[in-house]
Protein backbone atom coordinates (compact mmCIF):
# COMPACT_ATOMS: atom_id res chain seq x y z
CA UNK A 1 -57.95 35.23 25.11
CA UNK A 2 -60.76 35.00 28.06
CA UNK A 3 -60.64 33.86 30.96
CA UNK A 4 -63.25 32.12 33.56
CA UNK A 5 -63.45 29.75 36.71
CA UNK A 6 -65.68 27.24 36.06
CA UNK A 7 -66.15 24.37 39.23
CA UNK A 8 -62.85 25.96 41.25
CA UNK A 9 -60.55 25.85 37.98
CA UNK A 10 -59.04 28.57 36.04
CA UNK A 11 -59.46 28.21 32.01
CA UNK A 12 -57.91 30.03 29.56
CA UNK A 13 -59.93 30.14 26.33
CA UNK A 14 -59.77 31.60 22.62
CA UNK A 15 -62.09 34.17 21.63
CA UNK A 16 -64.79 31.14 20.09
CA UNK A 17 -65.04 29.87 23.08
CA UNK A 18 -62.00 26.81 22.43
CA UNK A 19 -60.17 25.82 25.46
CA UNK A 20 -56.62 26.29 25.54
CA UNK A 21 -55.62 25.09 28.91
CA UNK A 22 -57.00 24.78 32.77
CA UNK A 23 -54.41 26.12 35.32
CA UNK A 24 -54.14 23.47 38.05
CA UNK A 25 -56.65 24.95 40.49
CA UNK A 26 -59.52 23.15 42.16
CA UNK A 27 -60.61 26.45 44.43
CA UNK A 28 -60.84 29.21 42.59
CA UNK A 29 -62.84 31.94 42.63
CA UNK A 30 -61.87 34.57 40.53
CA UNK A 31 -58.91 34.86 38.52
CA UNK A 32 -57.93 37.76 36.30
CA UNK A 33 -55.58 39.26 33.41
CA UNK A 34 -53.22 42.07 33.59
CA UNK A 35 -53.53 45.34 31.30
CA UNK A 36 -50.88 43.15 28.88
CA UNK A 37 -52.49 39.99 29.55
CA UNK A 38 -49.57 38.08 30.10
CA UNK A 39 -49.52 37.63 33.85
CA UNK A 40 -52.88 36.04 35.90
CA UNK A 41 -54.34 36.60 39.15
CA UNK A 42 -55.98 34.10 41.07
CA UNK A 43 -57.74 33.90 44.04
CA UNK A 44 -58.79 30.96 45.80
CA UNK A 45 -61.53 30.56 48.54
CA UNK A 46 -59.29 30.10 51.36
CA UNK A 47 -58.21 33.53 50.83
CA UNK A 48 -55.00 32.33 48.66
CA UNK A 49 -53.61 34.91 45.93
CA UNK A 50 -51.07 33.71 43.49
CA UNK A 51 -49.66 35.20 40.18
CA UNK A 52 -48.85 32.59 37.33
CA UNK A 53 -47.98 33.29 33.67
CA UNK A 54 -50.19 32.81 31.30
CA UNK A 55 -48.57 29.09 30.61
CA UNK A 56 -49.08 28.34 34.29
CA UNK A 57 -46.48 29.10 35.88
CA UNK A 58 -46.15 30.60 39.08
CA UNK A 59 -44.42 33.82 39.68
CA UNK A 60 -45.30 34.60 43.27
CA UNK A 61 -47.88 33.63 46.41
CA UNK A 62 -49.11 36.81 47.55
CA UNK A 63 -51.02 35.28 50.44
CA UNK A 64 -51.15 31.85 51.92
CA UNK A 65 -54.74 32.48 53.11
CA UNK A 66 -57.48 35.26 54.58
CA UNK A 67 -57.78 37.52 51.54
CA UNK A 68 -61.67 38.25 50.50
CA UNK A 69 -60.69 40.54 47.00
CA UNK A 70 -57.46 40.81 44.74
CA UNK A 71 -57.23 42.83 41.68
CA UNK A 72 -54.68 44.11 39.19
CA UNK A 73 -54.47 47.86 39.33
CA UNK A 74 -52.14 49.25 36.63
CA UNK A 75 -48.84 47.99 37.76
CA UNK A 76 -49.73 46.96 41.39
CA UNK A 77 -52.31 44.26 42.99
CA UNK A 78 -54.52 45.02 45.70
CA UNK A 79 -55.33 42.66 48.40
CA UNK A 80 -58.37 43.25 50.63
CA UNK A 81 -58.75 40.92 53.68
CA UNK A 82 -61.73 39.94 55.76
CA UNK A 83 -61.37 42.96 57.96
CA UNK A 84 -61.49 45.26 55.02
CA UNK A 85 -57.84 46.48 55.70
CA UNK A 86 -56.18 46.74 51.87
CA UNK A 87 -52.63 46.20 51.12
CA UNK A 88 -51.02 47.55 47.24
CA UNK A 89 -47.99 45.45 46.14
CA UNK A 90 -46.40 46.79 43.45
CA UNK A 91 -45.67 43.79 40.56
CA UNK A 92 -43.19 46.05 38.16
């Protein structure tokens, strides 16, 4: 499965290139897997981090707003603001 933001959305697409679904975004601007690729990370450009299922769901809001970077690091997530201050939150 892939994954890429295309015009603010987050799609989820087969290997050939076949769209499976768009999670409801109209901001994004990056979104990422986990190692297991069962969980996403997206980030819009308000600074907004969520973490949805695969499916769409969401599992948490991270940040309302004013976060420049988010990642998936092993089993954590870390946030980096405009200030370049970085916070680790720990997802298992």
């Amino acid at each position: 499965m892939q994954i890429r933001v295309v015009s603010g959305r987050v799609e989820l697409r087969k290997e050939n290139g076949v769209l499976i679904r768009v999670i409801g975004y109209s901001n994004a601007v990056h979104a990422e897997f986990n190692d297991s690729k069962n969980m996403l990370l997206i980030l819009s450009e308000t600074g907004k981090v969520e973490v949805r299922t695969v499916e769409g769901n969401l599992i948490s809001e991270l940040a309302p707003a004013g976060i420049k970077h988010a990642e998936f690091s092993r089993n954590s997530i870390i946030l980096s603001n405009h200030n370049g201050e970085s916070k680790v939150i720990n997802y298992m």
